[in-house]
C-alpha atoms as a PDB file:
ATOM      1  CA  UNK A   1     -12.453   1.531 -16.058  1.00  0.00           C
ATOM      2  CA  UNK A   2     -14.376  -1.476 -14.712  1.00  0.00           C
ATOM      3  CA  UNK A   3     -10.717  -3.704 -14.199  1.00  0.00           C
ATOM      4  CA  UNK A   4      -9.449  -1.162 -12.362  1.00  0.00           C
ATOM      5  CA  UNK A   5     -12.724  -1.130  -9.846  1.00  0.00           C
ATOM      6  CA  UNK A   6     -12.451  -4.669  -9.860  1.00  0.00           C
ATOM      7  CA  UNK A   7      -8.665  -4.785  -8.919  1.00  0.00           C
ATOM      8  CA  UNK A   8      -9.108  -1.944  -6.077  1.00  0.00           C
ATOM      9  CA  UNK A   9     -12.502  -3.292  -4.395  1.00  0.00           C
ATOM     10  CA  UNK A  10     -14.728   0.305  -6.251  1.00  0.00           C
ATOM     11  CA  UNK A  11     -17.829   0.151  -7.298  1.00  0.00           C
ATOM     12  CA  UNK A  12     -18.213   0.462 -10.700  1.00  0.00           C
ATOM     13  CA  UNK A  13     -17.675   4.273 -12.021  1.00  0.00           C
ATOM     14  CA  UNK A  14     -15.916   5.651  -8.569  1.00  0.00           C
ATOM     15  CA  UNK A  15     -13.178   8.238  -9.222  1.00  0.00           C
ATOM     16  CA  UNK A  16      -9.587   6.661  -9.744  1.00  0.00           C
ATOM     17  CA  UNK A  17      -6.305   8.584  -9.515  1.00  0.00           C
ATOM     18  CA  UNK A  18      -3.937   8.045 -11.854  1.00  0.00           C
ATOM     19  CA  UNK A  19       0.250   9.097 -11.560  1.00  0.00           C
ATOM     20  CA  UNK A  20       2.692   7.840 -14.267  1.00  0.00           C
ATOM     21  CA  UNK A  21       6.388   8.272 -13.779  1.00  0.00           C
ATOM     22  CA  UNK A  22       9.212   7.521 -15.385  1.00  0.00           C
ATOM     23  CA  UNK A  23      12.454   6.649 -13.591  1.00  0.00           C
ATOM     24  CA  UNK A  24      16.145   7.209 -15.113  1.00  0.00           C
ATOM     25  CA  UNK A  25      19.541   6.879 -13.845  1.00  0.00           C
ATOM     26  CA  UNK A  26      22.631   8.497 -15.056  1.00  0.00           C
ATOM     27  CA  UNK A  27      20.648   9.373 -18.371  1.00  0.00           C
ATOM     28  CA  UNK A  28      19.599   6.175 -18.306  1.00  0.00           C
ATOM     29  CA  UNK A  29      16.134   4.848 -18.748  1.00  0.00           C
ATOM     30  CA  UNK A  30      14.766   2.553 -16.333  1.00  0.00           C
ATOM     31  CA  UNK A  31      11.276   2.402 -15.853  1.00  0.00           C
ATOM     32  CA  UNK A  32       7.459   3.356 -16.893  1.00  0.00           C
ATOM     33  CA  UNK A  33       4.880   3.371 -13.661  1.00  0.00           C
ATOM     34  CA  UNK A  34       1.476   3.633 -13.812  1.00  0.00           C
ATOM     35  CA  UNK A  35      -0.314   3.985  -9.963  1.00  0.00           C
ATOM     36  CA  UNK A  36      -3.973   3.802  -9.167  1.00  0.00           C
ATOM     37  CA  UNK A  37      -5.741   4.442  -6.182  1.00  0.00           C
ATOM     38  CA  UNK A  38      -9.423   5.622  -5.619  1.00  0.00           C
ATOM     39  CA  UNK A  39      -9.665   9.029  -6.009  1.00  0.00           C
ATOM     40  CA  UNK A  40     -10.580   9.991  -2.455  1.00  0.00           C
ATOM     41  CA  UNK A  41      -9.615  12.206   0.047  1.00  0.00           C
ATOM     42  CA  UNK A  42      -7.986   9.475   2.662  1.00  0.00           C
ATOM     43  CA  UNK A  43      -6.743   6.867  -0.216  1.00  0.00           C
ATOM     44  CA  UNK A  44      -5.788   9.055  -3.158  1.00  0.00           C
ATOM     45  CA  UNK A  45      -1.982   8.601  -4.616  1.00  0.00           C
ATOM     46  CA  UNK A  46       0.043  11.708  -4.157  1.00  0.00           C
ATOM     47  CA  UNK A  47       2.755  13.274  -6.394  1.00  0.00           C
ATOM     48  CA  UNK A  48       4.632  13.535  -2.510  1.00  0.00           C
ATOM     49  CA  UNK A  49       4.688   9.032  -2.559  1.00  0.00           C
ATOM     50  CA  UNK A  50       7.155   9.008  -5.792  1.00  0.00           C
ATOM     51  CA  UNK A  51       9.066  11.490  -4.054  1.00  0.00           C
ATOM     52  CA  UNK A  52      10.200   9.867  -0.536  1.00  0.00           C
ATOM     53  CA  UNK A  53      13.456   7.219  -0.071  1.00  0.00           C
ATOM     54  CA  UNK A  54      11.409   4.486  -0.012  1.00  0.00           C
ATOM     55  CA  UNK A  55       8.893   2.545  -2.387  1.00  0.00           C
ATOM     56  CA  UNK A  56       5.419   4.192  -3.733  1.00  0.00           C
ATOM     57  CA  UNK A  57       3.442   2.237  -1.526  1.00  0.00           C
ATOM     58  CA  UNK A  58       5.380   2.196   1.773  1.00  0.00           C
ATOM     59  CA  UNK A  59       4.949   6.070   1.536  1.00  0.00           C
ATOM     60  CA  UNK A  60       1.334   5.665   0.585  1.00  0.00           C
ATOM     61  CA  UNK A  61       0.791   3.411   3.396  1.00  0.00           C
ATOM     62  CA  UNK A  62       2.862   6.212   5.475  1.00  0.00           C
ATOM     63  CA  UNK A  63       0.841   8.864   4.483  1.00  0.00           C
ATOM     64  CA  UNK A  64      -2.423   7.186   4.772  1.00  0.00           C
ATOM     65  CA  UNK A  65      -1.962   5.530   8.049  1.00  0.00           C
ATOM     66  CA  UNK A  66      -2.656   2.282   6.709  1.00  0.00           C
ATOM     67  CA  UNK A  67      -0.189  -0.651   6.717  1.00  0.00           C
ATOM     68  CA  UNK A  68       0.950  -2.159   3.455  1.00  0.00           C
ATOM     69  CA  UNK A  69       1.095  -5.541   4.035  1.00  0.00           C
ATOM     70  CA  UNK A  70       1.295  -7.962   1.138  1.00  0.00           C
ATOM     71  CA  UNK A  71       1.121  -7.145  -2.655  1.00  0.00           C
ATOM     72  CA  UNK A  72       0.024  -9.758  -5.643  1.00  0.00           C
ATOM     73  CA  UNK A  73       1.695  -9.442  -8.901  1.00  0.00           C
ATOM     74  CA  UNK A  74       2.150 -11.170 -12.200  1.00  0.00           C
ATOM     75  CA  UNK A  75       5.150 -10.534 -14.748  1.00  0.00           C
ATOM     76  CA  UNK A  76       4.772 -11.185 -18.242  1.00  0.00           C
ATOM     77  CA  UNK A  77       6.404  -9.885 -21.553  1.00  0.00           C
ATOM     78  CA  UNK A  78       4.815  -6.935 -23.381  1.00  0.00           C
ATOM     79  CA  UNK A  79       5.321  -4.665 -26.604  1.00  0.00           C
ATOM     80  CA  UNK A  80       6.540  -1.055 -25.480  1.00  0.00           C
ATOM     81  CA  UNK A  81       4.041   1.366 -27.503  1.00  0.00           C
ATOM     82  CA  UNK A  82       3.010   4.602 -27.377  1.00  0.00           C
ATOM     83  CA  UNK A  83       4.590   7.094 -24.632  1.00  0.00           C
ATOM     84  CA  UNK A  84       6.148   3.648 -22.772  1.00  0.00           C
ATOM     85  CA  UNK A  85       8.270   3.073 -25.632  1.00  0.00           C
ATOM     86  CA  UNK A  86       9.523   7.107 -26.508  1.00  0.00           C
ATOM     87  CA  UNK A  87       9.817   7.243 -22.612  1.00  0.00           C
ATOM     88  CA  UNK A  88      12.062   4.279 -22.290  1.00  0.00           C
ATOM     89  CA  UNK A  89      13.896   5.157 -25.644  1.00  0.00           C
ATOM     90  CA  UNK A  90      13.153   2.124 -27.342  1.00  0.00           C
ATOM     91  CA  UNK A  91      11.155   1.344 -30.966  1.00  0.00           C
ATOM     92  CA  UNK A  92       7.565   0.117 -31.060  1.00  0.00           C
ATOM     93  CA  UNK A  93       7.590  -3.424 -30.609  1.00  0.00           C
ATOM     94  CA  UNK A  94      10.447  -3.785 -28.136  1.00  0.00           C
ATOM     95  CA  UNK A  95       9.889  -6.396 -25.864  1.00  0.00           C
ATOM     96  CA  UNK A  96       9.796  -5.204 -21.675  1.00  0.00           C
ATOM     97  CA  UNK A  97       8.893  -6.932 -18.815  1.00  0.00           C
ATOM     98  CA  UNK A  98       5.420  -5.451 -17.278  1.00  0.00           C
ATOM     99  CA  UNK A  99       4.599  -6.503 -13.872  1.00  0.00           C
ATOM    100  CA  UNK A 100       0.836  -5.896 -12.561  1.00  0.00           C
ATOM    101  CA  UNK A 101       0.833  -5.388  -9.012  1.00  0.00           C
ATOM    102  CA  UNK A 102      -1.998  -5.167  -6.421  1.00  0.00           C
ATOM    103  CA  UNK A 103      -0.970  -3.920  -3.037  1.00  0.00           C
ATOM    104  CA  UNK A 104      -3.505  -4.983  -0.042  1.00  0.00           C
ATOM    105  CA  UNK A 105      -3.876  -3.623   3.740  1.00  0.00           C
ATOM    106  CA  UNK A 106      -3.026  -5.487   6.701  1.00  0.00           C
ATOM    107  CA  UNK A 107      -7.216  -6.253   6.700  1.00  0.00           C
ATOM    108  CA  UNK A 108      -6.801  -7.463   3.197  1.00  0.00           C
ATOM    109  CA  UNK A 109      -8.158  -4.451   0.915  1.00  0.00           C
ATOM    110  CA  UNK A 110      -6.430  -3.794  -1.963  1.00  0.00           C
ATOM    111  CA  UNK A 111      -5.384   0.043  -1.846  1.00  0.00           C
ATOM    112  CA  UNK A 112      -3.185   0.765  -4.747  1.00  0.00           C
ATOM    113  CA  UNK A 113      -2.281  -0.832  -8.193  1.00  0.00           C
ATOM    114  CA  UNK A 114       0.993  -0.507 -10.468  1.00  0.00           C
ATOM    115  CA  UNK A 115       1.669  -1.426 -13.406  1.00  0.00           C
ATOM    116  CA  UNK A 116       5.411  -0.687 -13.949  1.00  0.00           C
ATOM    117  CA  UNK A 117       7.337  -2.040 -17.782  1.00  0.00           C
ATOM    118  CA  UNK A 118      10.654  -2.524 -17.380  1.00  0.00           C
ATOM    119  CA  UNK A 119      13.419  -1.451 -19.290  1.00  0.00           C
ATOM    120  CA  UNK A 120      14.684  -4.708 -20.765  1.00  0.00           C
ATOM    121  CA  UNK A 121      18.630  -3.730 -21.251  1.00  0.00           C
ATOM    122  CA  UNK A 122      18.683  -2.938 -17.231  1.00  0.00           C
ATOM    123  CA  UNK A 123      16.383  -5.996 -15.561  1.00  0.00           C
ATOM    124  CA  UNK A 124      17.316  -9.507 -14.880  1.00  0.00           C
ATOM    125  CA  UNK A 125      14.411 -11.757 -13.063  1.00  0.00           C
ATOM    126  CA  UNK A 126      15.308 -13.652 -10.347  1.00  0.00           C
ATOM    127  CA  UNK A 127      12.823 -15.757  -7.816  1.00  0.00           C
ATOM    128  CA  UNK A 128      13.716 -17.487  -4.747  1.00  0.00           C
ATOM    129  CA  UNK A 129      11.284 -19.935  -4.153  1.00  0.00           C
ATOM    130  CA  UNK A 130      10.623 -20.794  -0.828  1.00  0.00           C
ATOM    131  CA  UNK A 131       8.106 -23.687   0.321  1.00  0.00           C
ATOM    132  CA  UNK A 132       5.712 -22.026   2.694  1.00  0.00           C
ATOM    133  CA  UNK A 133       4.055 -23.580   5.465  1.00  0.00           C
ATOM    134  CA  UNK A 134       1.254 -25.739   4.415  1.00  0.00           C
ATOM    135  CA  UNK A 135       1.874 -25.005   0.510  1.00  0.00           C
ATOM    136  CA  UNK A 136       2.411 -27.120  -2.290  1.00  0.00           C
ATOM    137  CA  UNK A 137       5.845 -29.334  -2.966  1.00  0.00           C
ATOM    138  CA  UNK A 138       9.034 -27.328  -5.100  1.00  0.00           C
ATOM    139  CA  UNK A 139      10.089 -29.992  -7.459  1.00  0.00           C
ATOM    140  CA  UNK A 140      10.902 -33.301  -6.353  1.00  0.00           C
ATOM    141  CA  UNK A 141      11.529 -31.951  -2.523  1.00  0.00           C
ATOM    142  CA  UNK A 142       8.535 -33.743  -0.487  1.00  0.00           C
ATOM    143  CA  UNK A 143       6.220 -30.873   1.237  1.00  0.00           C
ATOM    144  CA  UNK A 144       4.403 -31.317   4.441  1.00  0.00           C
ATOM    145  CA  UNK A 145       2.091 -34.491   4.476  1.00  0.00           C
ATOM    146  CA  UNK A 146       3.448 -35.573   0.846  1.00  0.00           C
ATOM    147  CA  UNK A 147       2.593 -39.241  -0.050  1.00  0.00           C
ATOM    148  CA  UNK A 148       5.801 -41.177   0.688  1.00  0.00           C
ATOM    149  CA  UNK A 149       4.552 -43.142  -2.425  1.00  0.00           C
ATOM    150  CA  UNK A 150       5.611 -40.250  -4.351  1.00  0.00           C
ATOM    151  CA  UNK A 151       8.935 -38.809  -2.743  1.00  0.00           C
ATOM    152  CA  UNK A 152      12.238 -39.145  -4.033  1.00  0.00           C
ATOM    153  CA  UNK A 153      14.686 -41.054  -2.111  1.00  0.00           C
ATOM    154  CA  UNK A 154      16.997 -38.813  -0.293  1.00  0.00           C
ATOM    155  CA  UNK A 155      20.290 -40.448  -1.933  1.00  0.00           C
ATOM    156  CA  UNK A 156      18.716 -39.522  -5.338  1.00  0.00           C
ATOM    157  CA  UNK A 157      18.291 -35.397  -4.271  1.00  0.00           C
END
């Protein structure tokens, strides 16, 4: 579909691959995956990338010869329906965490996509926020050139 060109860097109607899978442990249902990739001899997904020790797109980038570098992803709360719900045993409606998650090159191209809904007995969400280089304050901690106008006294921290 056209967000899925958009998302990958296709032109609009090029072949996309599509894998779900659904991971369990002890019996237990974990998670719902959804992976896209262009549909192309060199960047296709492969049944072989859910199968290796390490994550789906380390074994993409593996397998492709192309290094994974950075991914972008958002988290939000969804309804399960449909197969995502009867595969993660839950009634319509149930709440799950989705995260959307574009995976990019070391040359900045995004290669894969995955959507993945979380089971919601079996997830917590944690962050650590780090202040990068150059970025934007966290909280009242002054970043990088911060106006001293605006800074909290250190006593006060």
């Amino acid at each position: 579909d056209a967000r899925l060109a958009e998302l990958l860097d296709l032109a609009p109607g090029a072949p996309v691959r599509h894998i779900r899978t659904a991971v369990h442990r002890e019996g237990e249902p974990l998670t719902v995956a959804d992976g896209y990739s262009a549909d192309t001899p060199d960047e296709r997904l492969s049944e072989e990338d859910y199968r290796r020790p390490v994550a789906s797109a380390i074994a993409i980038g593996i397998r492709t010869r192309r290094r994974i570098l950075r991914a972008e992803q958002t988290l939000e709360a969804v309804a399960a329906s449909g197969e995502v719900a009867r595969l993660l045993d839950l009634s319509e409606g149930t709440p799950v965490i989705r995260a959307r998650r574009v995976y990019f090159t070391a040359k900045d191209r995004p290669v894969y996509y995955l959507e993945v809904q979380y089971h919601p007995s079996h997830y917590d969400f944690n962050v650590d926020l780090v202040l990068r280089e150059g970025g934007a304050d966290i909280g009242f901690i002054p970043g990088p050139g911060a106006d001293p106008e605006l800074t909290v006294p250190e006593e006060e921290r």
